[in-house]
Protein backbone atom coordinates (compact mmCIF):
# COMPACT_ATOMS: atom_id res chain seq x y z
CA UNK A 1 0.00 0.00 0.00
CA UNK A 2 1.33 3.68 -1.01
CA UNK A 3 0.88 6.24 1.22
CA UNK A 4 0.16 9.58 -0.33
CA UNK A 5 -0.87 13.07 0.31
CA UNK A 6 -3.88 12.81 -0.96
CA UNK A 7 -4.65 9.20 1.30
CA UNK A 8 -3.63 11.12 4.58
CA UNK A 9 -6.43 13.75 3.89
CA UNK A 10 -3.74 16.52 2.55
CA UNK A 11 -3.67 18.68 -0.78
CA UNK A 12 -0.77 20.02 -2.08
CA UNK A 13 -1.92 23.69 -0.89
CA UNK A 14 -1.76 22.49 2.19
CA UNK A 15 1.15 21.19 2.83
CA UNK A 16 2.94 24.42 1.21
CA UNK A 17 0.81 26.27 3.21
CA UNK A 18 1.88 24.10 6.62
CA UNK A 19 5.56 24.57 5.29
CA UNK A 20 5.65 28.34 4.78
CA UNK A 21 3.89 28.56 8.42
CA UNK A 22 6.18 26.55 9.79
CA UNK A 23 9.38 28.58 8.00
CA UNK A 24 7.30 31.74 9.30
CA UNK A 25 7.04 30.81 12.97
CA UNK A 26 10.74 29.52 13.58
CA UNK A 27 11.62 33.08 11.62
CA UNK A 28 10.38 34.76 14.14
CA UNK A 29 10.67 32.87 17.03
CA UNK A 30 14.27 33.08 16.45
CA UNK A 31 14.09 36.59 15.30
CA UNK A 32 12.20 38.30 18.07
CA UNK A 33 12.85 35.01 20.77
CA UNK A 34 9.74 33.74 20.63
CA UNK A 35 8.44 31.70 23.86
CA UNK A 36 6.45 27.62 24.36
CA UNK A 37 2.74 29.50 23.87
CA UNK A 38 3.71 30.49 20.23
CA UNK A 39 3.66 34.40 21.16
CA UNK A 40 6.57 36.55 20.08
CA UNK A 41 8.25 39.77 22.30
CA UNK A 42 10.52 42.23 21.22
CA UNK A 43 13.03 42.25 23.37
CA UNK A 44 16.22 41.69 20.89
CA UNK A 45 15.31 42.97 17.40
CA UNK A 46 17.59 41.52 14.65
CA UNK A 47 18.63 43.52 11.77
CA UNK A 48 16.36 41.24 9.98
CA UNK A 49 13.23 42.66 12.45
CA UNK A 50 14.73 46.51 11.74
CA UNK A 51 14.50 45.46 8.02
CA UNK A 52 11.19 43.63 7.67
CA UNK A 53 9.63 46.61 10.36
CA UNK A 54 10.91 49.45 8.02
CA UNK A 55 9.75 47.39 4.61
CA UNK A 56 6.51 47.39 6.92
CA UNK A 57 6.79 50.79 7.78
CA UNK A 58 7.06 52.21 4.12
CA UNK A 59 4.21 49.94 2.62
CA UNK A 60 1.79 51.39 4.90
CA UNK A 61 2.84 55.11 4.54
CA UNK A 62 2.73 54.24 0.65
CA UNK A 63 -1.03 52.64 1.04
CA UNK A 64 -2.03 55.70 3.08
CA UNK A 65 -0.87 58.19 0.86
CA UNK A 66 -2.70 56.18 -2.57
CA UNK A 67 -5.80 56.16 0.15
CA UNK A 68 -5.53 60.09 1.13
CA UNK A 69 -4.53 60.86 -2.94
CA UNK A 70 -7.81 59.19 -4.01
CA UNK A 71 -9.95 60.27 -1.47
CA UNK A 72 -9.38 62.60 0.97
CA UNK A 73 -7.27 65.43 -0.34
CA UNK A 74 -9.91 65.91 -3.68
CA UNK A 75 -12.45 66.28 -0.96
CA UNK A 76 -10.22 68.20 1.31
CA UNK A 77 -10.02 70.94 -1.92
CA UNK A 78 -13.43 71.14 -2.91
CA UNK A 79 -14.51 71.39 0.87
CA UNK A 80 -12.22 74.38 1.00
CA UNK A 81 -12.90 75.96 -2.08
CA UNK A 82 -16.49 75.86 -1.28
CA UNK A 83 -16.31 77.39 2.36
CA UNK A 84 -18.16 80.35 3.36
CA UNK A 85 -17.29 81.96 6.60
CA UNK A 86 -19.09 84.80 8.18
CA UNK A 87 -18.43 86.70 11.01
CA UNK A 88 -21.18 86.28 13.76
CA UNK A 89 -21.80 88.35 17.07
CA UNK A 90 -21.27 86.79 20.87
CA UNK A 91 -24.29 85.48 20.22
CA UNK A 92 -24.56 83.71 17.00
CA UNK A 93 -25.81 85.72 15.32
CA UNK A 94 -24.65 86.52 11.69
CA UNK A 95 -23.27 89.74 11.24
CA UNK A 96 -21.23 91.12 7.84
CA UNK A 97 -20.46 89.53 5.00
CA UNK A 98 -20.46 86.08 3.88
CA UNK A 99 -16.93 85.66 2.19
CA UNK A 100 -15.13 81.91 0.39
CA UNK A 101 -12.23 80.76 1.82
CA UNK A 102 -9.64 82.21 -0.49
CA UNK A 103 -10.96 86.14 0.03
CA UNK A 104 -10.65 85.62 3.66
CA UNK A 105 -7.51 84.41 3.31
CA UNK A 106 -6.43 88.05 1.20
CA UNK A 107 -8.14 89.92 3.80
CA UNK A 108 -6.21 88.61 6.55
CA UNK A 109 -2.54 89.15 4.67
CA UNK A 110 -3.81 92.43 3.52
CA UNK A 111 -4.98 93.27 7.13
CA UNK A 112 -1.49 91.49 8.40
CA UNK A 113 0.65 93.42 5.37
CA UNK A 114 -1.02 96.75 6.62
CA UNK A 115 -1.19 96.81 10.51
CA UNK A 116 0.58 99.32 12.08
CA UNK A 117 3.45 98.96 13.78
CA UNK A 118 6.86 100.20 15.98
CA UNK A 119 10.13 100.06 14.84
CA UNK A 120 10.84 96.82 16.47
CA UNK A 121 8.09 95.53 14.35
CA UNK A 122 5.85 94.57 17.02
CA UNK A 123 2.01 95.68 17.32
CA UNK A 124 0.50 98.11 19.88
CA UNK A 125 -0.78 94.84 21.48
CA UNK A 126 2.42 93.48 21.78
CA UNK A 127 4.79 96.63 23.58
CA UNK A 128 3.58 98.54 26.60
CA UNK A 129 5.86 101.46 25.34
CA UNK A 130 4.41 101.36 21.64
CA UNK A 131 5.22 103.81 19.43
CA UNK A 132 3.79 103.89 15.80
CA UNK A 133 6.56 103.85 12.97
CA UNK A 134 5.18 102.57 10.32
CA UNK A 135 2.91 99.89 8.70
CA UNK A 136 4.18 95.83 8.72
CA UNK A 137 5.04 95.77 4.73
CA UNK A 138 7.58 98.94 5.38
CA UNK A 139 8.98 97.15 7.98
CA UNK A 140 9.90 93.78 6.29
CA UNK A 141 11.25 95.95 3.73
CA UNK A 142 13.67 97.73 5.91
CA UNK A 143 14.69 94.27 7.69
CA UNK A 144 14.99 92.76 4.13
CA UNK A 145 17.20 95.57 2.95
CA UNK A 146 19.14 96.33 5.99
CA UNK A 147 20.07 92.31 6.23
CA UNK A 148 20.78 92.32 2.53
CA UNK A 149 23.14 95.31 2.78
CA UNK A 150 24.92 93.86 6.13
CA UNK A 151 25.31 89.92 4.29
CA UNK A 152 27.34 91.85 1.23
CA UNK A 153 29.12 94.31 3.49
CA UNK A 154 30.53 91.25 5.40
CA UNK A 155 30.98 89.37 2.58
CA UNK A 156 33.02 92.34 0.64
CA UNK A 157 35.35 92.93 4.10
CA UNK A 158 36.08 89.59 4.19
CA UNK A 159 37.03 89.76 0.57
CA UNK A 160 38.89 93.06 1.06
CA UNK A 161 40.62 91.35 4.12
CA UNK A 162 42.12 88.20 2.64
CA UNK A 163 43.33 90.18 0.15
CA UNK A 164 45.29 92.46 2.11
CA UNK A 165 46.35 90.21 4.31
CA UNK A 166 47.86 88.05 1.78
CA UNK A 167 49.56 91.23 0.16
CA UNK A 168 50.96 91.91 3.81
CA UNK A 169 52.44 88.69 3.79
CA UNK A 170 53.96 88.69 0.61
CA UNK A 171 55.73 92.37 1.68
CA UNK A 172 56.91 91.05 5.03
CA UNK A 173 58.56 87.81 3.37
CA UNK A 174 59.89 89.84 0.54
CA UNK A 175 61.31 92.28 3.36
CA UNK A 176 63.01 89.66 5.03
CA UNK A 177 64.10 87.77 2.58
CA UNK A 178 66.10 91.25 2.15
CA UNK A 179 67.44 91.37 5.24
CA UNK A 180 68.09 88.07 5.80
CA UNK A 181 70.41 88.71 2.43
CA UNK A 182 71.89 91.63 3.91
CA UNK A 183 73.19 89.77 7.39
CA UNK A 184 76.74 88.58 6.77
CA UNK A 185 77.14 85.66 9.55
CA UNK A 186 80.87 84.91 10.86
CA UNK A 187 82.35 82.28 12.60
CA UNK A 188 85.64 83.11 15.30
CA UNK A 189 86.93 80.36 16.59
């Protein structure tokens, strides 16, 4: 009599499938030290485990973003481009104009851009000893400038320093290179 897969009850999917558990669970157990009850801890990762759990790591962030591409962020955008806010009293109670997303976002940089301020740049809210100098655009200007101005100005004495310095050297070798040709050095015994 011939024994077979097929007489002990078996396909041949399962017996792959019983050998690629089997592969799987001595993997791990001797990857993350697995204990008797078949449960795994992580108490000495292999490089193996840092490999797998940042293969791991990646597919999910990849399957989230598809997810989020496909769904989320074209609803995210329309949701946003279709938002009316309007400013309401303590109350509730709607007061002003109802405005989209995208103009209240203008208003508040324009609003931002043209708030006045001191010459430290900071609002009347901000400094007990405020002192108006100017509006928030002028300001940023005159930082922008003033730091542009300074970075070249360092950059151009730096220049202008190297080069003097290295014509300073080249005069104080060529000096005593002179005088060193000029000493006449005798020996008296």
């Amino acid at each position: 009599m011939d024994i077979t897969i097929e007489s002990l009850g078996l396909t041949k999917e399962d017996v792959t499938e019983r050998i690629v558990q089997a592969a799987v669970t001595s993997l791990l157990a001797e990857t993350y030290g697995g204990s008797e009850d078949g449960s795994f801890t992580d108490e000495r990762p292999s490089p193996f485990a840092a490999a797998m759990k940042k293969m791991i790591v990646k597919r999910i962030d990849r399957a989230i973003e598809e997810i989020a591409g496909k769904n989320i962020l074209p609803n995210v955008a329309s949701y946003i481009e279709g938002l009316c806010l309007q400013e309401t009293n303590k109350w509730g109670e709607k007061t002003g104009n109802p405005m989209t997303f995208t103009e209240y976002l203008v208003a508040r940089a324009e609003a931002y851009l043209k708030e006045e301020v001191d010459h430290n740049g900071k609002t009347k809210a901000e400094d007990y000893n405020w002192k108006k100098s100017g509006t928030r655009i002028a300001y940023l200007v005159h930082e922008h400038l003033q730091y542009s101005i300074q970075t070249a100005m360092k950059e151009a004495l730096t220049t202008a320093n190297s080069a003097i310095v290295g014509g300073i050297e080249q005069a104080v070798k060529i000096k005593l290179a002179e005088v060193a040709a000029s000493m006449k050095v005798e020996l008296k015994r």
